[in-house]
Protein backbone atom coordinates (compact mmCIF):
# COMPACT_ATOMS: atom_id res chain seq x y z
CA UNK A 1 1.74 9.98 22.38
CA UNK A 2 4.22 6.95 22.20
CA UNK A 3 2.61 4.44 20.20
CA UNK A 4 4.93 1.61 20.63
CA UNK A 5 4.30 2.66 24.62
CA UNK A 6 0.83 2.02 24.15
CA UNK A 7 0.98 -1.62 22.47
CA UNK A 8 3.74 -2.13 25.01
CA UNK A 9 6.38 -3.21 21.87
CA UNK A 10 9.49 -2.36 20.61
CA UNK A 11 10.66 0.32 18.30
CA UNK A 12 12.21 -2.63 16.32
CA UNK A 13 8.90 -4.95 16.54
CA UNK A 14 7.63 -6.76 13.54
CA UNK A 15 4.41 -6.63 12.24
CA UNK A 16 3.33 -9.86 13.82
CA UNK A 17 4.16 -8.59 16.76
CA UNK A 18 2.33 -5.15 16.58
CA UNK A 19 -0.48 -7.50 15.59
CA UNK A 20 -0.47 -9.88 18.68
CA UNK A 21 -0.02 -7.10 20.84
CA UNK A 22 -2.78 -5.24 19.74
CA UNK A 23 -5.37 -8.10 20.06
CA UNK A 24 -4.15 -8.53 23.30
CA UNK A 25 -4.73 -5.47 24.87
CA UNK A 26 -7.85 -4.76 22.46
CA UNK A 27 -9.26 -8.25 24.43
CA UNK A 28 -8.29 -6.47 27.65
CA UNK A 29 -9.50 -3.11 27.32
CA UNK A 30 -12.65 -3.37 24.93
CA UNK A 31 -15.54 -1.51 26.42
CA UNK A 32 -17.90 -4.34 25.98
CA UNK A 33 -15.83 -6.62 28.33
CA UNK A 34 -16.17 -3.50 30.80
CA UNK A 35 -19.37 -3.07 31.13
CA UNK A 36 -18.98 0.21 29.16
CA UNK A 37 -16.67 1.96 31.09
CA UNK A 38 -15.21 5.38 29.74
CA UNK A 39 -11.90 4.38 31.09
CA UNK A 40 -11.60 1.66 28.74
CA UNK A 41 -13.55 3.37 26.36
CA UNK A 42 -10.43 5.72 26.13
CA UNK A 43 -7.69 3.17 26.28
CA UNK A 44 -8.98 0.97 23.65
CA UNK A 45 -9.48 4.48 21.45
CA UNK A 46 -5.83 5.52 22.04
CA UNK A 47 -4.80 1.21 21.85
CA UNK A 48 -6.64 1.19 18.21
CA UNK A 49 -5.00 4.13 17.02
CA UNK A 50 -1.63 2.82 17.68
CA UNK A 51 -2.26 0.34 15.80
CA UNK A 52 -3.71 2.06 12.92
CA UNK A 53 -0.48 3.64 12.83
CA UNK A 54 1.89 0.71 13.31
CA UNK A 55 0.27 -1.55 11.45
CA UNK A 56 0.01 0.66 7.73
CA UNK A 57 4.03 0.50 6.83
CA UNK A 58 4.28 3.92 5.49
CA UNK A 59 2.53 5.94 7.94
CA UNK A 60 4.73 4.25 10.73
CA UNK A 61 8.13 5.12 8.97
CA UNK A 62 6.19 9.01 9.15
CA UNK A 63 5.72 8.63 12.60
CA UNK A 64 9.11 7.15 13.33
CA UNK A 65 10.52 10.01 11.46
CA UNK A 66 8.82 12.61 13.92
CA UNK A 67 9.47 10.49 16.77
CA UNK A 68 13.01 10.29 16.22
CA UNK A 69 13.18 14.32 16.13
CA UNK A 70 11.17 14.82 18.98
CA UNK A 71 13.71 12.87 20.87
CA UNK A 72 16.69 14.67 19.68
CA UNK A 73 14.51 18.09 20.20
CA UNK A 74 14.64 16.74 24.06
CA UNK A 75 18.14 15.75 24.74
CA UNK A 76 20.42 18.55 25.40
CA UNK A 77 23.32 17.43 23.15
CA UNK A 78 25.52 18.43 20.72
CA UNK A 79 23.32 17.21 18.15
CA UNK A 80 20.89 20.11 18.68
CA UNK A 81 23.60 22.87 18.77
CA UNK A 82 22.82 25.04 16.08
CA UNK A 83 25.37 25.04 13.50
CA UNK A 84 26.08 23.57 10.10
CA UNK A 85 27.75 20.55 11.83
CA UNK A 86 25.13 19.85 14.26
CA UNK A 87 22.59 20.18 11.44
CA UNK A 88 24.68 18.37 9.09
CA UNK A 89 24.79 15.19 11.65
CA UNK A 90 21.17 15.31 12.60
CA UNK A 91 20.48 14.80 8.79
CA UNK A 92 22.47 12.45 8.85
CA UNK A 93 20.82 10.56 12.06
CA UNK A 94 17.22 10.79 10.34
CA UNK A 95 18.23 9.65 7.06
CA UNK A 96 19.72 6.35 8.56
CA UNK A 97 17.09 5.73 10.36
CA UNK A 98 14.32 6.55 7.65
CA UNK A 99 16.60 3.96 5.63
CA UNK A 100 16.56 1.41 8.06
CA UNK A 101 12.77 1.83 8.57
CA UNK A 102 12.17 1.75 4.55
CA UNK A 103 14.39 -1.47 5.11
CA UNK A 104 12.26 -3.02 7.42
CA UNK A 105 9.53 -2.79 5.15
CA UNK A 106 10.60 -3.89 2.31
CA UNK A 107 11.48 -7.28 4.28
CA UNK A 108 8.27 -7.37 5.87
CA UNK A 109 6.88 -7.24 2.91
CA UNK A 110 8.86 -9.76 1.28
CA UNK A 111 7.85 -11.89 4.13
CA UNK A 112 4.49 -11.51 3.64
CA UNK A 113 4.52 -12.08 -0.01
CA UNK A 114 6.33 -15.09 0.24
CA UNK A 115 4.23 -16.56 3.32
CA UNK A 116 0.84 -15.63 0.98
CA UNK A 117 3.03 -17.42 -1.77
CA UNK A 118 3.62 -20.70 0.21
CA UNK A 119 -0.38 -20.18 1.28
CA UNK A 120 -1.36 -20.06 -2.26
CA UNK A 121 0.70 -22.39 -4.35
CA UNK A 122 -0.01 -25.48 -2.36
CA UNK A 123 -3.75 -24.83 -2.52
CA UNK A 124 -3.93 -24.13 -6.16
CA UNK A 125 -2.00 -27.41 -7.03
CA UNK A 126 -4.11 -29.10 -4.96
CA UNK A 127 -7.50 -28.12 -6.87
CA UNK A 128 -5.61 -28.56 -10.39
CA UNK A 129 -4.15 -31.39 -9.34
CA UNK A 130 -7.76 -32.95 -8.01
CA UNK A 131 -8.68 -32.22 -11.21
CA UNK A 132 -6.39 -33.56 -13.23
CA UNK A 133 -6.74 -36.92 -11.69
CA UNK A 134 -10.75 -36.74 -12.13
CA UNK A 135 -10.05 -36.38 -15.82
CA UNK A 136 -7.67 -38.77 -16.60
CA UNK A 137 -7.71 -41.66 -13.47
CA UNK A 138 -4.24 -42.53 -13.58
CA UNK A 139 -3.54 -46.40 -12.36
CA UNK A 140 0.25 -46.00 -11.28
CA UNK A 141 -0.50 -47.38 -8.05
CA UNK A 142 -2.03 -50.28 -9.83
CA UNK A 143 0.59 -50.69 -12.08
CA UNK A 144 3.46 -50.57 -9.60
CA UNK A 145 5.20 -53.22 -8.25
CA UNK A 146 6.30 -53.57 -4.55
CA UNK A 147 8.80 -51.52 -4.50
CA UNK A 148 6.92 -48.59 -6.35
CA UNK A 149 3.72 -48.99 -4.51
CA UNK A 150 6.32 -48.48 -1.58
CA UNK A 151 8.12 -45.41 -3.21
CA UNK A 152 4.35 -44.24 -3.68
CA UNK A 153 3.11 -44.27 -0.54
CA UNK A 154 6.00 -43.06 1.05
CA UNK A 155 5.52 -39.71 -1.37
CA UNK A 156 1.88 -39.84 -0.45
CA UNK A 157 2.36 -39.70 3.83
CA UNK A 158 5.15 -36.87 2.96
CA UNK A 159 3.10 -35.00 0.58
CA UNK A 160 0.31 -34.94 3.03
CA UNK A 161 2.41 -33.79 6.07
CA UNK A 162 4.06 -31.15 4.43
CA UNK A 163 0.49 -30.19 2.93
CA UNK A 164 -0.97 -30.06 6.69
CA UNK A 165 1.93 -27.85 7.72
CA UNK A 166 0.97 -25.53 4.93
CA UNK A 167 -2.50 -25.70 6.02
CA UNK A 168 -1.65 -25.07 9.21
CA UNK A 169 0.74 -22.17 9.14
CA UNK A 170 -1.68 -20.87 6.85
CA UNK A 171 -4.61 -20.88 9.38
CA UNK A 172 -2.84 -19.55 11.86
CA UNK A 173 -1.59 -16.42 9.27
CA UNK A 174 -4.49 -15.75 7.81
CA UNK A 175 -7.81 -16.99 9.84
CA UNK A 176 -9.40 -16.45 13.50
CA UNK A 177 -11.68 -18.85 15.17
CA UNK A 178 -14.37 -16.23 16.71
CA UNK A 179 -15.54 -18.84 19.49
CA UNK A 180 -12.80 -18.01 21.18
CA UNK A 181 -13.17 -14.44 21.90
CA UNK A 182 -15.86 -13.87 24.44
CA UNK A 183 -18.65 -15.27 22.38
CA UNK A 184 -17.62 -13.40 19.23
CA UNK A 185 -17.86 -9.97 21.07
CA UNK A 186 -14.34 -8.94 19.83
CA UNK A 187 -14.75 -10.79 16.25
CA UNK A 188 -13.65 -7.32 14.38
CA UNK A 189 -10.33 -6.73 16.04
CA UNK A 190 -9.83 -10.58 14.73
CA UNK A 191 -11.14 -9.42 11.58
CA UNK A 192 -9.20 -6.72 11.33
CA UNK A 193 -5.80 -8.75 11.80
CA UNK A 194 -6.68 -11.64 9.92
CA UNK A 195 -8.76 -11.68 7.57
CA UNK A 196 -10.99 -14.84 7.26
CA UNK A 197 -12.91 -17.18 9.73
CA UNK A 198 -11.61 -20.83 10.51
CA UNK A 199 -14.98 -21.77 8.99
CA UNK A 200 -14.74 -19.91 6.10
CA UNK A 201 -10.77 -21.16 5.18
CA UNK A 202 -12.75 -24.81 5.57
CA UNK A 203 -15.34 -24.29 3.39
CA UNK A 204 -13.42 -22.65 0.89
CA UNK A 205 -11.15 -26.18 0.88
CA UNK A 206 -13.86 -28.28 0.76
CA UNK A 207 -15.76 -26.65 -2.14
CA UNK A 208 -12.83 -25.65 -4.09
CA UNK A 209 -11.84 -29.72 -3.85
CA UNK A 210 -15.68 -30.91 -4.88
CA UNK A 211 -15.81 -28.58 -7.83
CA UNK A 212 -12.26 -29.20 -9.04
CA UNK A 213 -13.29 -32.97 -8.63
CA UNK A 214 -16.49 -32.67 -10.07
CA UNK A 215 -14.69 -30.32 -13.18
CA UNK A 216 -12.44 -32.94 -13.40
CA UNK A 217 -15.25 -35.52 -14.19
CA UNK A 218 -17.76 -33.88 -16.35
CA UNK A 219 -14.74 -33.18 -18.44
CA UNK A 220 -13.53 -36.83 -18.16
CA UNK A 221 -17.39 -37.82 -19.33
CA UNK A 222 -16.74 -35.90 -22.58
CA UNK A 223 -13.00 -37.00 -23.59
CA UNK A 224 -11.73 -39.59 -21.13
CA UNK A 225 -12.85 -42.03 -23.31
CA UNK A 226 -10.26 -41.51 -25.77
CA UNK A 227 -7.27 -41.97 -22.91
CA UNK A 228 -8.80 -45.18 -21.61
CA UNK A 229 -9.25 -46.47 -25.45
CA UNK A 230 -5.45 -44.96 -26.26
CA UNK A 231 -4.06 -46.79 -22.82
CA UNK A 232 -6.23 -48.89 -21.07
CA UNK A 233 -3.68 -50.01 -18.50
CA UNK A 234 -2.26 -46.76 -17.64
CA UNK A 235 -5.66 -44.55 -16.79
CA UNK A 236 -9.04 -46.15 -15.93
CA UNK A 237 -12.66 -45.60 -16.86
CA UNK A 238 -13.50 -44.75 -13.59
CA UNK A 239 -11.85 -43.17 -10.73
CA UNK A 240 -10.43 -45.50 -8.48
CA UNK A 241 -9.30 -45.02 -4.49
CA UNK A 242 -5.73 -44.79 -5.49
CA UNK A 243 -6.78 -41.35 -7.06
CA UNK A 244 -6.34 -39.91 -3.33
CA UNK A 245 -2.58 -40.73 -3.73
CA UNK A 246 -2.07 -38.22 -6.28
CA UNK A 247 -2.98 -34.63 -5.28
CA UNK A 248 -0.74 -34.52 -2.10
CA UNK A 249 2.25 -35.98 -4.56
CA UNK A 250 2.04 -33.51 -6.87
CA UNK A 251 1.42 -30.46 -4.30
CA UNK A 252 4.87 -31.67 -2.80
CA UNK A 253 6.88 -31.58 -5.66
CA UNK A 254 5.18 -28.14 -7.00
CA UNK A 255 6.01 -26.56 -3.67
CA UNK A 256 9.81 -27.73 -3.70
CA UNK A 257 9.91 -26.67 -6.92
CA UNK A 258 8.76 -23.39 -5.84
CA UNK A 259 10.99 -23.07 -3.14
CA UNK A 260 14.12 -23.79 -5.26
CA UNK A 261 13.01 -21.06 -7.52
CA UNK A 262 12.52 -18.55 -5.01
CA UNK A 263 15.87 -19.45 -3.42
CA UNK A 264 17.62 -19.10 -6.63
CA UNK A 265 15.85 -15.54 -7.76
CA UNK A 266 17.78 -12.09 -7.37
């Protein structure tokens, strides 16, 4: 059986693509859509295990492998004459492409750790962050004249468009909205693609915010009394609007940080 036949992809696909293929045709040709119809029942068998295949990195470079020499078993050419030359170049042939799928990969991979990377880092700094201002209630805006508070804000609508478009490449990565697939019917291929519901990624944002605000507080209850006595003008006794300012600044400037890091690694 041709796998990438079945998805209808590429031998050179990339994961995503294997992915969005497969909930595709899994939409198409589940059996609960079709009123339980062997037919389907077989096509979405021979659809899911395509994808178990494709999907798991090492067990497609296996099947690649095979596939690959069941082609050259087929063609009648002087690859399969049988001789130390012949055998010599077919070596050859499956080693390159073994490389090239061991290649391919490692870069998807890489991909995918740095995309969970640019998921994670932005999010973290935004709950430390959050708490950092609950703790000590800075007053730069305050304390800025014109042209700061205008430097400031600038940061701030910046910091919070490049923290949506983290947000929202991350959403799209990593969650599924289940109202959208035939009243939840195929929830587990969506599940089994990406791994968390729009609601959940939500709720996780919104809690991890309150507590790291709420932290920040019951910590600034117990020793933000010292800052305000130390510096009165530069943090407050209590947290002020401008505190909203802060946490998208910071996330900005810890993500281009990041990226000049990972730019600059071997």
């Amino acid at each position: 059986m041709d796998y990438y036949e079945v998805l209808k992809v590429s031998p050179d696909a990339s994961n995503a693509e294997i992915k969005s293929a497969y909930r595709k045709l899994a939409r198409k040709k589940h059996p609960d859509l079709n009123q339980g119809s062997h037919k389907h029942s077989r096509e979405f068998a021979k659809i899911a295990k395509a994808y178990e295949i494709l999907s798991d990195p090492r067990k497609r470079a296996n099947y690649d492998s095979k596939r690959l020499r069941a082609q050259f078993s087929k063609e009648d050419t002087v690859l399969n004459a049988d001789n130390p030359h012949a055998s010599r170049a077919r070596q050859m042939m499956y080693e390159q492409r073994y490389n090239a799928i061991i290649d391919r990969m490692i870069e998807e991979e890489r991909q995918e750790s740095m995309a969970l990377q640019e998921t994670i880092f932005p999010i973290v700094a935004l709950f430390i962050s959050t708490g950092f201002v609950a703790v000590f209630k800075p007053l730069i805006w305050s304390n800025s004249n014109v042209f700061g508070k205008m430097i400031l804000l600038m940061l701030f609508i910046i910091g919070i468009l490049h923290l949506l478009k983290r947000l929202h490449a991350a959403f799209e990565r990593y969650t599924y909205s289940s109202l959208n697939i035939h009243d939840s019917l195929l929830a587990e291929i969506e599940e089994e693609t990406r791994p968390y519901s729009r609601v959940q990624a939500v709720m996780f944002l919104v809690i991890g915010l309150l507590l790291s605000l709420g932290i920040g507080l019951l910590i600034s209850s117990f020793f933000g009394v010292m800052t305000t006595a130390m510096m009165p003008r530069v943090f407050a006794p209590t947290l002020h609007l401008e505190f909203i300012f802060y946490p998208p600044i910071v996330v900005l400037f810890v993500d281009i940080m990041h990226s000049f890091v990972s730019k600059n690694s071997p």
